[in-house]
PDB file of N, CA and C in Angstrom:
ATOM      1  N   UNK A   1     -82.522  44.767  17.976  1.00  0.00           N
ATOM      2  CA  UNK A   1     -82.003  45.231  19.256  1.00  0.00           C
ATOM      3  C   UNK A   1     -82.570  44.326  20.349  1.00  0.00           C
ATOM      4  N   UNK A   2     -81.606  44.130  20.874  1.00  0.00           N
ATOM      5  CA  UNK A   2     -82.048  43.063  22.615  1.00  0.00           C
ATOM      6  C   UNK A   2     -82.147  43.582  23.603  1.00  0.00           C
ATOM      7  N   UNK A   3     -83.520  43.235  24.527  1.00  0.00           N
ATOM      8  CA  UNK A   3     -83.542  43.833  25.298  1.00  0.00           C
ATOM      9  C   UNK A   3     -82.802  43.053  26.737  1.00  0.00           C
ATOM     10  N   UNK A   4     -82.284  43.725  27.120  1.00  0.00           N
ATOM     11  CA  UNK A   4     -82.036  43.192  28.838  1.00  0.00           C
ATOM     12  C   UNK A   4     -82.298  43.394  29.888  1.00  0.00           C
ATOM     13  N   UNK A   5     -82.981  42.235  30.585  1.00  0.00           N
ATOM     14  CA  UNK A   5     -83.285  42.706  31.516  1.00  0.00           C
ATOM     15  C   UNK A   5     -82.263  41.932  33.044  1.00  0.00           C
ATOM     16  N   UNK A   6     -81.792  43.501  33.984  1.00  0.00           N
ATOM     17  CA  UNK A   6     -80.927  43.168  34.879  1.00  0.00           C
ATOM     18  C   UNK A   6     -81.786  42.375  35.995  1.00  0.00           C
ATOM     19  N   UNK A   7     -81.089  41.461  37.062  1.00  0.00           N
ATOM     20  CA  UNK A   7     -81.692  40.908  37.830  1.00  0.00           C
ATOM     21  C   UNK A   7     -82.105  41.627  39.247  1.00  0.00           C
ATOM     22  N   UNK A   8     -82.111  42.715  39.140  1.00  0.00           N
ATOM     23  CA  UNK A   8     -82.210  44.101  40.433  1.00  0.00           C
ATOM     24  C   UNK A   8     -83.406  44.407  39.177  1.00  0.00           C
ATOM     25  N   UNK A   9     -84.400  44.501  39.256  1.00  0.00           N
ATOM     26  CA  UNK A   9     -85.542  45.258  38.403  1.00  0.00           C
ATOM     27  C   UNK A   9     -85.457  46.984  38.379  1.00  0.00           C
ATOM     28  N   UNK A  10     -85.141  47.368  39.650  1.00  0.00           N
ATOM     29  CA  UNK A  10     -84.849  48.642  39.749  1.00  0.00           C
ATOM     30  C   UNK A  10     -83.621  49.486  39.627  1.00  0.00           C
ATOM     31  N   UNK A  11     -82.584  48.632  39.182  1.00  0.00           N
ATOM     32  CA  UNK A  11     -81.482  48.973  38.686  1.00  0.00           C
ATOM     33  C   UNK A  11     -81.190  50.289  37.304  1.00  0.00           C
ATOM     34  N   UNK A  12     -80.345  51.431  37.687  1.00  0.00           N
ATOM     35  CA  UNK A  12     -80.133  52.606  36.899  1.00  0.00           C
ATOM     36  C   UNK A  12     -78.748  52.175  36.635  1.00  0.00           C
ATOM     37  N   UNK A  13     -78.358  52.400  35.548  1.00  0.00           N
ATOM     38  CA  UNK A  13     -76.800  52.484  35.594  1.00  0.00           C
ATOM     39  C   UNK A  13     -76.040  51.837  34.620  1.00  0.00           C
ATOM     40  N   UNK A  14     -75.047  51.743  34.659  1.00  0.00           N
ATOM     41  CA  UNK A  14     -73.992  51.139  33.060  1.00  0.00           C
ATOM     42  C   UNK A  14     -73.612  50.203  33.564  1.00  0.00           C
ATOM     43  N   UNK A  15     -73.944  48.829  32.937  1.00  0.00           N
ATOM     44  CA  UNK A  15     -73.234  47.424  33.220  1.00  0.00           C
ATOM     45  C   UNK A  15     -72.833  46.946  31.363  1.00  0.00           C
ATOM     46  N   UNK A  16     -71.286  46.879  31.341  1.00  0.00           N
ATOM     47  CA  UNK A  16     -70.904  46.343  30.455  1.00  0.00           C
ATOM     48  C   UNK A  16     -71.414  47.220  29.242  1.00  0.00           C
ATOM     49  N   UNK A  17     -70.497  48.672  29.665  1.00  0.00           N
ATOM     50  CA  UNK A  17     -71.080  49.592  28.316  1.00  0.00           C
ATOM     51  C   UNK A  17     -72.739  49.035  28.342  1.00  0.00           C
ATOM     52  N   UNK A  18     -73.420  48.909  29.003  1.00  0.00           N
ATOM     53  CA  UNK A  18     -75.080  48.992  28.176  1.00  0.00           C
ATOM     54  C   UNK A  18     -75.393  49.810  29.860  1.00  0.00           C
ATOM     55  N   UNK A  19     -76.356  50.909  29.363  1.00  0.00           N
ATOM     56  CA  UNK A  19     -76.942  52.012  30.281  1.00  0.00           C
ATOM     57  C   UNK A  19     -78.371  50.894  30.531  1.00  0.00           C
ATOM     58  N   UNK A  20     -78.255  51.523  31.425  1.00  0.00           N
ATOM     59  CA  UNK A  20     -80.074  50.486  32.110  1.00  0.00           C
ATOM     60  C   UNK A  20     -80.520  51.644  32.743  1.00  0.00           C
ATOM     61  N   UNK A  21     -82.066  51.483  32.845  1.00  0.00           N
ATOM     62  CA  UNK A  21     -82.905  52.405  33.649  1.00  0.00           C
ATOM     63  C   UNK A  21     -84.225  51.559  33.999  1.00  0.00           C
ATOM     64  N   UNK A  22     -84.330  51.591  35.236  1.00  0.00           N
ATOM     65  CA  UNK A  22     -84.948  50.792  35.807  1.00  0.00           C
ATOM     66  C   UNK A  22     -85.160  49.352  35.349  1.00  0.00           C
ATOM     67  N   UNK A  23     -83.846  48.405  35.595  1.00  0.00           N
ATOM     68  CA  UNK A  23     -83.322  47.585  35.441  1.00  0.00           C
ATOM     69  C   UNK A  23     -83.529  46.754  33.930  1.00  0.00           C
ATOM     70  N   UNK A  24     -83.875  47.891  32.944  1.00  0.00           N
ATOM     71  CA  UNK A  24     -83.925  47.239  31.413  1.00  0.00           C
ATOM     72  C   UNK A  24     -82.485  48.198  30.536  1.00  0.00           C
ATOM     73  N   UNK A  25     -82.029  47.396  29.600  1.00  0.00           N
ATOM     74  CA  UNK A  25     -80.510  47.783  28.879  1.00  0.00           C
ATOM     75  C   UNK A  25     -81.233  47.145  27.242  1.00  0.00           C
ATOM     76  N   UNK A  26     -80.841  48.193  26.513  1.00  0.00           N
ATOM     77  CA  UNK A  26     -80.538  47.364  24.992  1.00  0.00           C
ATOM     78  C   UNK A  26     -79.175  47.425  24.352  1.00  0.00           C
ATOM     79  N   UNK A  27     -79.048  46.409  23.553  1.00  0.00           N
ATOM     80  CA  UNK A  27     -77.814  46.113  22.726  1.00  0.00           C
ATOM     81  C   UNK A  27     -77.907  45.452  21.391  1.00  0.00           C
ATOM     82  N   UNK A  28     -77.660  45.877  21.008  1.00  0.00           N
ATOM     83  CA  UNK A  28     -77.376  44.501  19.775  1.00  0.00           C
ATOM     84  C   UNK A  28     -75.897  43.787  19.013  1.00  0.00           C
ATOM     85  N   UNK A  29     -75.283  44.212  20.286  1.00  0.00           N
ATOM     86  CA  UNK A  29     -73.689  43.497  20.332  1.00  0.00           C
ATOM     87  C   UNK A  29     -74.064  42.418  20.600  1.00  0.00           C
ATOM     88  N   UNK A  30     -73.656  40.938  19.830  1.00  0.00           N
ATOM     89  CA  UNK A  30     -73.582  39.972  19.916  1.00  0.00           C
ATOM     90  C   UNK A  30     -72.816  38.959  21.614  1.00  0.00           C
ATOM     91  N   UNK A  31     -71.799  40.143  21.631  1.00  0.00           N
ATOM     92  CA  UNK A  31     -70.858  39.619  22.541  1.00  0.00           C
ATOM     93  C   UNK A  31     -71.035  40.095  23.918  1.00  0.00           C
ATOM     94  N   UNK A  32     -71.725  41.336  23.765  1.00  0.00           N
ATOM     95  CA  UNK A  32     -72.345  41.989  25.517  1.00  0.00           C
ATOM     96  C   UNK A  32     -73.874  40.538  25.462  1.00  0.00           C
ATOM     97  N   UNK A  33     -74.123  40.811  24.770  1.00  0.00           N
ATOM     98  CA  UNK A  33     -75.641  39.534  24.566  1.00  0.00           C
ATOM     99  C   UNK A  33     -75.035  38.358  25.488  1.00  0.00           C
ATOM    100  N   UNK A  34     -74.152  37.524  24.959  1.00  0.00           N
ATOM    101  CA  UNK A  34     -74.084  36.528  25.770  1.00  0.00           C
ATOM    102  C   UNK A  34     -72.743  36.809  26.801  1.00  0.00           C
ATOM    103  N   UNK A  35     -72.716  37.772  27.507  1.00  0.00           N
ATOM    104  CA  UNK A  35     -72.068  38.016  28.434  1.00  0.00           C
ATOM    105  C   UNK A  35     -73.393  38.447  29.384  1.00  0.00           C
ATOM    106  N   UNK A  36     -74.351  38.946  28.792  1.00  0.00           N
ATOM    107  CA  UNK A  36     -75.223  39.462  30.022  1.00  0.00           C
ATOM    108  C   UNK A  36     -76.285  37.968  30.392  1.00  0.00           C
ATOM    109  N   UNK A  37     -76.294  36.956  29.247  1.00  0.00           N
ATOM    110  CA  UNK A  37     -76.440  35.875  29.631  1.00  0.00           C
ATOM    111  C   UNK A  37     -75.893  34.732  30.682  1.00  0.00           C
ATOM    112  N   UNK A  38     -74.505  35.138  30.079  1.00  0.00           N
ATOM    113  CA  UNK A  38     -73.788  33.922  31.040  1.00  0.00           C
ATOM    114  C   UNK A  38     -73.634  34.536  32.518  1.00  0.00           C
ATOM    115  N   UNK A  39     -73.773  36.053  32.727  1.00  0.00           N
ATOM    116  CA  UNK A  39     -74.167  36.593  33.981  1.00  0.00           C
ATOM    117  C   UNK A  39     -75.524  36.726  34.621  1.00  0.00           C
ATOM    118  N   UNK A  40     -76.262  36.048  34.228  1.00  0.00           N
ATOM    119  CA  UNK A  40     -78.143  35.742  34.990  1.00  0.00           C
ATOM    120  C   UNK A  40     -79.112  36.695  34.408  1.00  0.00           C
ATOM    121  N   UNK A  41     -78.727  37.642  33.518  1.00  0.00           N
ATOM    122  CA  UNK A  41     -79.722  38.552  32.740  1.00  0.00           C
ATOM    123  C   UNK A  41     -80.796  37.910  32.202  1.00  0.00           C
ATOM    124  N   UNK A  42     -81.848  38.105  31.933  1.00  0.00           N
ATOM    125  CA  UNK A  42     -82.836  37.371  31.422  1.00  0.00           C
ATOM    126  C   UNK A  42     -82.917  38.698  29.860  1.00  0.00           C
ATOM    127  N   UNK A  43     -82.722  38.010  28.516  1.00  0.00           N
ATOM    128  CA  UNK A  43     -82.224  38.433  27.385  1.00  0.00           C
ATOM    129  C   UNK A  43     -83.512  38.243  26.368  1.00  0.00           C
ATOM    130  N   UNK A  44     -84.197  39.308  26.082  1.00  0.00           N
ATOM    131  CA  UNK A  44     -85.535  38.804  25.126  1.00  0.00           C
ATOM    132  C   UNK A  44     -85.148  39.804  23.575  1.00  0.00           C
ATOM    133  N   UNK A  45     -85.421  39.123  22.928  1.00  0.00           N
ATOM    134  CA  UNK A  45     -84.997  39.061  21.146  1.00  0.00           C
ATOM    135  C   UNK A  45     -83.316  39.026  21.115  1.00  0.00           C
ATOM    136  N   UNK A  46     -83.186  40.031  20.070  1.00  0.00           N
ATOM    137  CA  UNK A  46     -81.900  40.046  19.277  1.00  0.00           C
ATOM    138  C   UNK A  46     -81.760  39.745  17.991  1.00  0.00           C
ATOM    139  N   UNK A  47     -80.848  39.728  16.989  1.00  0.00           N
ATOM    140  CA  UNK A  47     -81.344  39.456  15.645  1.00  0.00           C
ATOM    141  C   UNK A  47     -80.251  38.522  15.174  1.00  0.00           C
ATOM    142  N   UNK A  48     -79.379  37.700  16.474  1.00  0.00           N
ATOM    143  CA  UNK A  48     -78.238  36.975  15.799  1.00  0.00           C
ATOM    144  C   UNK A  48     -78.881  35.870  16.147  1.00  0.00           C
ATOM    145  N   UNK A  49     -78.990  34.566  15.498  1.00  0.00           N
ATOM    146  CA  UNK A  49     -78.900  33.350  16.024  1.00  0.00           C
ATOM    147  C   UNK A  49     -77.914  32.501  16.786  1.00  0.00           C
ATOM    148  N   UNK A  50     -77.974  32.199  17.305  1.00  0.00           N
ATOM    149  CA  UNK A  50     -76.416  31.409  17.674  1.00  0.00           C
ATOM    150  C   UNK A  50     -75.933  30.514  17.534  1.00  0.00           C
ATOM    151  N   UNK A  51     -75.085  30.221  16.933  1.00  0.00           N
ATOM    152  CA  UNK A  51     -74.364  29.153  16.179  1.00  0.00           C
ATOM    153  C   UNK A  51     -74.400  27.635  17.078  1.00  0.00           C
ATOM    154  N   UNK A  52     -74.604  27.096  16.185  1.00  0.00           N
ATOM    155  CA  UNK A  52     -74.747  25.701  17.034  1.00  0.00           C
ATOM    156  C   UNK A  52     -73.322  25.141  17.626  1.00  0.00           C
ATOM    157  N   UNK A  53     -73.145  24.792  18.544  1.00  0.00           N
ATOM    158  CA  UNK A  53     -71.818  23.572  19.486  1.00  0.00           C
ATOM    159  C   UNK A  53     -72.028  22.581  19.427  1.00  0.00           C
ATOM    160  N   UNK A  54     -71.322  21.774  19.134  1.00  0.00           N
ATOM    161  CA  UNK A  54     -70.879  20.300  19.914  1.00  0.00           C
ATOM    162  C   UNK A  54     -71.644  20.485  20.906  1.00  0.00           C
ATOM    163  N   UNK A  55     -72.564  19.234  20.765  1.00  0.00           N
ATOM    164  CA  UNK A  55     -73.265  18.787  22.394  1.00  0.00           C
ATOM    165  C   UNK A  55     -72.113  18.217  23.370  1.00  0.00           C
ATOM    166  N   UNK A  56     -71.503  17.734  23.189  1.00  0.00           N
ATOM    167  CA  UNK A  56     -70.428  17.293  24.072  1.00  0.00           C
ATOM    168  C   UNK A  56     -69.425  18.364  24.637  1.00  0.00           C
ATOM    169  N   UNK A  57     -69.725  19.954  24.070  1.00  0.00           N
ATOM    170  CA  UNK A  57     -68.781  21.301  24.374  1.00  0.00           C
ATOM    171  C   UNK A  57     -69.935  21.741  25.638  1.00  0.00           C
ATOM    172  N   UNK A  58     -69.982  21.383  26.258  1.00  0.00           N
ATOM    173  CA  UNK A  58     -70.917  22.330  26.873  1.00  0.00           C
ATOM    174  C   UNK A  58     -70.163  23.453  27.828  1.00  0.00           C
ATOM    175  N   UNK A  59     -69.299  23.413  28.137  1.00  0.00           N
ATOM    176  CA  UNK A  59     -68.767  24.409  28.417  1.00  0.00           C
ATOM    177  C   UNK A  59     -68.283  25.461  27.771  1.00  0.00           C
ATOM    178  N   UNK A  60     -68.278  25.367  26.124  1.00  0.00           N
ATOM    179  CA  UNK A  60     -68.390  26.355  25.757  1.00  0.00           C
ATOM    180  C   UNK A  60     -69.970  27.071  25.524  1.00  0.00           C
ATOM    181  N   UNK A  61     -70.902  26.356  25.515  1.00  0.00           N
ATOM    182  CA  UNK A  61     -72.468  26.703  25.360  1.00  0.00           C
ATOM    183  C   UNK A  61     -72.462  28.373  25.918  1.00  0.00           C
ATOM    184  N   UNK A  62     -73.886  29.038  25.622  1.00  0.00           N
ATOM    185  CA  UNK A  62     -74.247  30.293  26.392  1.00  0.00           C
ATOM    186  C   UNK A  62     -75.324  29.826  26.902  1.00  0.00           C
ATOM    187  N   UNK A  63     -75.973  30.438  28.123  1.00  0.00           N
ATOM    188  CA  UNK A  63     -76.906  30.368  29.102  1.00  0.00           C
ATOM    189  C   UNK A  63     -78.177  29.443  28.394  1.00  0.00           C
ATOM    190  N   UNK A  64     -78.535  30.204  27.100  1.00  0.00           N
ATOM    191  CA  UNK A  64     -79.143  29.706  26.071  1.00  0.00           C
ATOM    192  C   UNK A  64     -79.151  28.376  25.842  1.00  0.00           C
ATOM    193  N   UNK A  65     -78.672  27.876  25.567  1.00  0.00           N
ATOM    194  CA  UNK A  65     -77.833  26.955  24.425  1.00  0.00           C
ATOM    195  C   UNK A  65     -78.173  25.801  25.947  1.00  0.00           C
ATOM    196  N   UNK A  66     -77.366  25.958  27.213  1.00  0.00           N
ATOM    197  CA  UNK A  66     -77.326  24.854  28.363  1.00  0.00           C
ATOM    198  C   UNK A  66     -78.809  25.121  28.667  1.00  0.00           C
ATOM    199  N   UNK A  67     -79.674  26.070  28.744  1.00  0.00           N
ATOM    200  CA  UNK A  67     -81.217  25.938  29.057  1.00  0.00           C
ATOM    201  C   UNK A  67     -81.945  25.059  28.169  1.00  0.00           C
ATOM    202  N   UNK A  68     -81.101  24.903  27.028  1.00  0.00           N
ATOM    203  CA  UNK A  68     -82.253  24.355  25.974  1.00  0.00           C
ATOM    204  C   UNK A  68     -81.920  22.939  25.843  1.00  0.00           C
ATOM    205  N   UNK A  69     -80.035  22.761  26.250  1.00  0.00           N
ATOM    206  CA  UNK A  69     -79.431  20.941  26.013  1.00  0.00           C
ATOM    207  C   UNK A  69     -80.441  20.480  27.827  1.00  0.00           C
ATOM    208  N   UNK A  70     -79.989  21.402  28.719  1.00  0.00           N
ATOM    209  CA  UNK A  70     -80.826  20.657  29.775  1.00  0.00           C
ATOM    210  C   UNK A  70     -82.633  20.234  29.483  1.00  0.00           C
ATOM    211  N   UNK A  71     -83.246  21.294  28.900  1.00  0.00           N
ATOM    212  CA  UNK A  71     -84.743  20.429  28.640  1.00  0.00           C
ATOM    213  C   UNK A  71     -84.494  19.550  27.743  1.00  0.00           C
ATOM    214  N   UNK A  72     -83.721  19.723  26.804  1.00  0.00           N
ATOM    215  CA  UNK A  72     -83.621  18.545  25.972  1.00  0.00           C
ATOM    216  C   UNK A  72     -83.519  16.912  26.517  1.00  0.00           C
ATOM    217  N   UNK A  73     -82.680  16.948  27.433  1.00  0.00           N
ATOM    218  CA  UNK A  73     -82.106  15.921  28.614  1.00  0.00           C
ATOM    219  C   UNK A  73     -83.145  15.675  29.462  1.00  0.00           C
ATOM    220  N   UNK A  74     -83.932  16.662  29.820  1.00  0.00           N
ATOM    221  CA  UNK A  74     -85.077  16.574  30.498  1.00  0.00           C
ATOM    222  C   UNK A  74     -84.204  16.662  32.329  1.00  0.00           C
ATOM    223  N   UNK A  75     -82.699  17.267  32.042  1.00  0.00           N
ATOM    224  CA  UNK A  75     -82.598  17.794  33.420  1.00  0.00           C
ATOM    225  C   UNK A  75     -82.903  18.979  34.432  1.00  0.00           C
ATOM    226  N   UNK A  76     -83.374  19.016  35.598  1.00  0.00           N
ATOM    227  CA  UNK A  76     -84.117  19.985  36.130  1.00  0.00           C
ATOM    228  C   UNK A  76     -83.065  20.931  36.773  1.00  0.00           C
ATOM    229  N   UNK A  77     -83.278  22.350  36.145  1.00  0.00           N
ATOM    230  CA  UNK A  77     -82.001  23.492  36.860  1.00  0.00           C
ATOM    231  C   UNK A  77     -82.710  23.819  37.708  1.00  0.00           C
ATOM    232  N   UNK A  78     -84.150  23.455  38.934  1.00  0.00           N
ATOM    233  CA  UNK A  78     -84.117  24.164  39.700  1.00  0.00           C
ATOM    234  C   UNK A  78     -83.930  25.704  39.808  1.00  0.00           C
ATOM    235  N   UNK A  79     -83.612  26.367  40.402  1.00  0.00           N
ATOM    236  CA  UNK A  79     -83.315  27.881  40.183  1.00  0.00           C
ATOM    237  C   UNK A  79     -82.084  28.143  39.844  1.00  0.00           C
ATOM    238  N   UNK A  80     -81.444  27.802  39.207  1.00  0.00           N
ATOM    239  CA  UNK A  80     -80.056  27.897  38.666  1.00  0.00           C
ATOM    240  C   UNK A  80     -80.282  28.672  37.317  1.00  0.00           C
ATOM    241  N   UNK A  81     -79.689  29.971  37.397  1.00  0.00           N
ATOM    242  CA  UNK A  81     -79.631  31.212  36.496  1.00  0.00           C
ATOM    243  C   UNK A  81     -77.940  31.705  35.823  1.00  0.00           C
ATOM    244  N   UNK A  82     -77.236  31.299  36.556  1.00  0.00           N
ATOM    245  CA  UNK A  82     -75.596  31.447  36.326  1.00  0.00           C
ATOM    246  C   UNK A  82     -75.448  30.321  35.622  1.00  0.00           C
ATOM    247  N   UNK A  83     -74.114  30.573  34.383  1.00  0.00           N
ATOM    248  CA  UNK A  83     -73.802  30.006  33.989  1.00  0.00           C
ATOM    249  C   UNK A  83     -73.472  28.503  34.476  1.00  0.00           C
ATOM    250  N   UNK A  84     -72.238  28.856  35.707  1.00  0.00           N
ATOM    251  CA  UNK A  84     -71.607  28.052  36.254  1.00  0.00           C
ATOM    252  C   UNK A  84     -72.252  27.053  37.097  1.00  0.00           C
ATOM    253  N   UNK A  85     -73.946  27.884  37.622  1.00  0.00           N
ATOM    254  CA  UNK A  85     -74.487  26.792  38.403  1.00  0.00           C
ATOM    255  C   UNK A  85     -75.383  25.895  37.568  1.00  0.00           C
ATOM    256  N   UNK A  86     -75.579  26.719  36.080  1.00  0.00           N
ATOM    257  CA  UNK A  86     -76.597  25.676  35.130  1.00  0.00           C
ATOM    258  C   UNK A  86     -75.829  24.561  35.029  1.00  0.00           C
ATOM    259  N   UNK A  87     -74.274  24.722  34.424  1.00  0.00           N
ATOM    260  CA  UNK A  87     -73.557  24.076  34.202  1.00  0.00           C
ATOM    261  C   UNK A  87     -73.067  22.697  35.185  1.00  0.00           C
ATOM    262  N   UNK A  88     -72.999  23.151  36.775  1.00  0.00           N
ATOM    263  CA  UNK A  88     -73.135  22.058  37.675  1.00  0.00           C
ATOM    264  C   UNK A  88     -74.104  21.047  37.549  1.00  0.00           C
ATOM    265  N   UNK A  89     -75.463  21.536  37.199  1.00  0.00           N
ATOM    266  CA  UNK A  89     -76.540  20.757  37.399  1.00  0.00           C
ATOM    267  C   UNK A  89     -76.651  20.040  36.228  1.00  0.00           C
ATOM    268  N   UNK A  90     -76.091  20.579  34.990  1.00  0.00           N
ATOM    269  CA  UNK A  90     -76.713  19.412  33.914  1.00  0.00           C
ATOM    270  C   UNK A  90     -75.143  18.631  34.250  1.00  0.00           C
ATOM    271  N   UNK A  91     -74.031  18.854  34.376  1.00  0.00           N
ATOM    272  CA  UNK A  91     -72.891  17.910  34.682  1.00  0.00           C
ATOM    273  C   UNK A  91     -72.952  16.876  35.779  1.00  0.00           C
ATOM    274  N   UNK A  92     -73.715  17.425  36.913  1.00  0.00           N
ATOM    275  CA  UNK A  92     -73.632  16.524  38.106  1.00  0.00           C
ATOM    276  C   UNK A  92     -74.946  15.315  37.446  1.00  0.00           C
ATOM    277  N   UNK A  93     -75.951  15.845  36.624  1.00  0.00           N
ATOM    278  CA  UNK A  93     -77.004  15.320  36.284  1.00  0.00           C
ATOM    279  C   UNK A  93     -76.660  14.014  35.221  1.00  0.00           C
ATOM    280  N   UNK A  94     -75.255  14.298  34.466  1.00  0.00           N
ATOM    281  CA  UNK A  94     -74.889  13.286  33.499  1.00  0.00           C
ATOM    282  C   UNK A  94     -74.316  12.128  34.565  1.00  0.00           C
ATOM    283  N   UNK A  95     -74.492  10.782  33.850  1.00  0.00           N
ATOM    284  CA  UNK A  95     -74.049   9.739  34.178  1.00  0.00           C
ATOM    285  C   UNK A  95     -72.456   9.787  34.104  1.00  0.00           C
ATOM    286  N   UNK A  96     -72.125   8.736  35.186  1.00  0.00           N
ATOM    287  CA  UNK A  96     -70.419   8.444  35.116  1.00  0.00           C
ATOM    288  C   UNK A  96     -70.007   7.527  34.668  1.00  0.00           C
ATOM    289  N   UNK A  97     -69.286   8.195  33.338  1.00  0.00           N
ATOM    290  CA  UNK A  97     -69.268   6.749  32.615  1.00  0.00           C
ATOM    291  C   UNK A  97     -67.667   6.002  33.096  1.00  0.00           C
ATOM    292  N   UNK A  98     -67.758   5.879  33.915  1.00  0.00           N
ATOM    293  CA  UNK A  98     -66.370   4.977  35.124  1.00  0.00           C
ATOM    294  C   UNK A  98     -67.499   4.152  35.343  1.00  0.00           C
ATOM    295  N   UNK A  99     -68.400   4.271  35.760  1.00  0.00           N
ATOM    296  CA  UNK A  99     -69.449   3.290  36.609  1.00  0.00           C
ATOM    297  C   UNK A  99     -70.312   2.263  35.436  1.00  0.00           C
ATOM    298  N   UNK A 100     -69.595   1.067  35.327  1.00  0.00           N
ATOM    299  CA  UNK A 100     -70.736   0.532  34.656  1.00  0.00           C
ATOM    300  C   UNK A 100     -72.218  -0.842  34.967  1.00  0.00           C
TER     301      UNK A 100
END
């Protein structure tokens, strides 16, 4: 079972079928998991691994997956917690390969 934790710490309430009380939720749906990821949840255990991508898919990646290709890269997300803004920063961070 995974725990979640919402980004309001003091948060009561149902986000995505999972009940929270004082801003912690468990699940062990695979698919609420990386939905509460790719929405800024900070996600500790679970018992699925996640299947590896194409490094070159990164848009399909989960929150996971772009936290771990960006240290890999050694690019810095700054405070970037959303999908979409991890995703800016390791993209704006890659070279253009037009430019040689």
């Amino acid at each position: 079972m995974a725990k979640i934790y919402a980004p309001n710490k003091q948060y009561s309430g149902v986000s995505a079928s999972v009940s929270f009380v004082n801003g912690v939720g468990e699940t062990d749906d695979p698919n609420l998991i990386a939905w509460f990821e790719d929405h800024g949840y900070t996600v500790e255990g679970g018992t699925e691994k996640e299947p590896e991508v194409e490094e070159t898919d990164i848009d399909k990646m989960t929150v996971a997956q772009l936290k771990k290709h960006a240290a890999d890269h050694l690019i810095d997300l700054g405070d970037a917690t959303k999908k979409e803004d991890i995703l800016a920063k390791i993209k704006d961070a890659q070279p253009d390969p037009s430019v040689e």
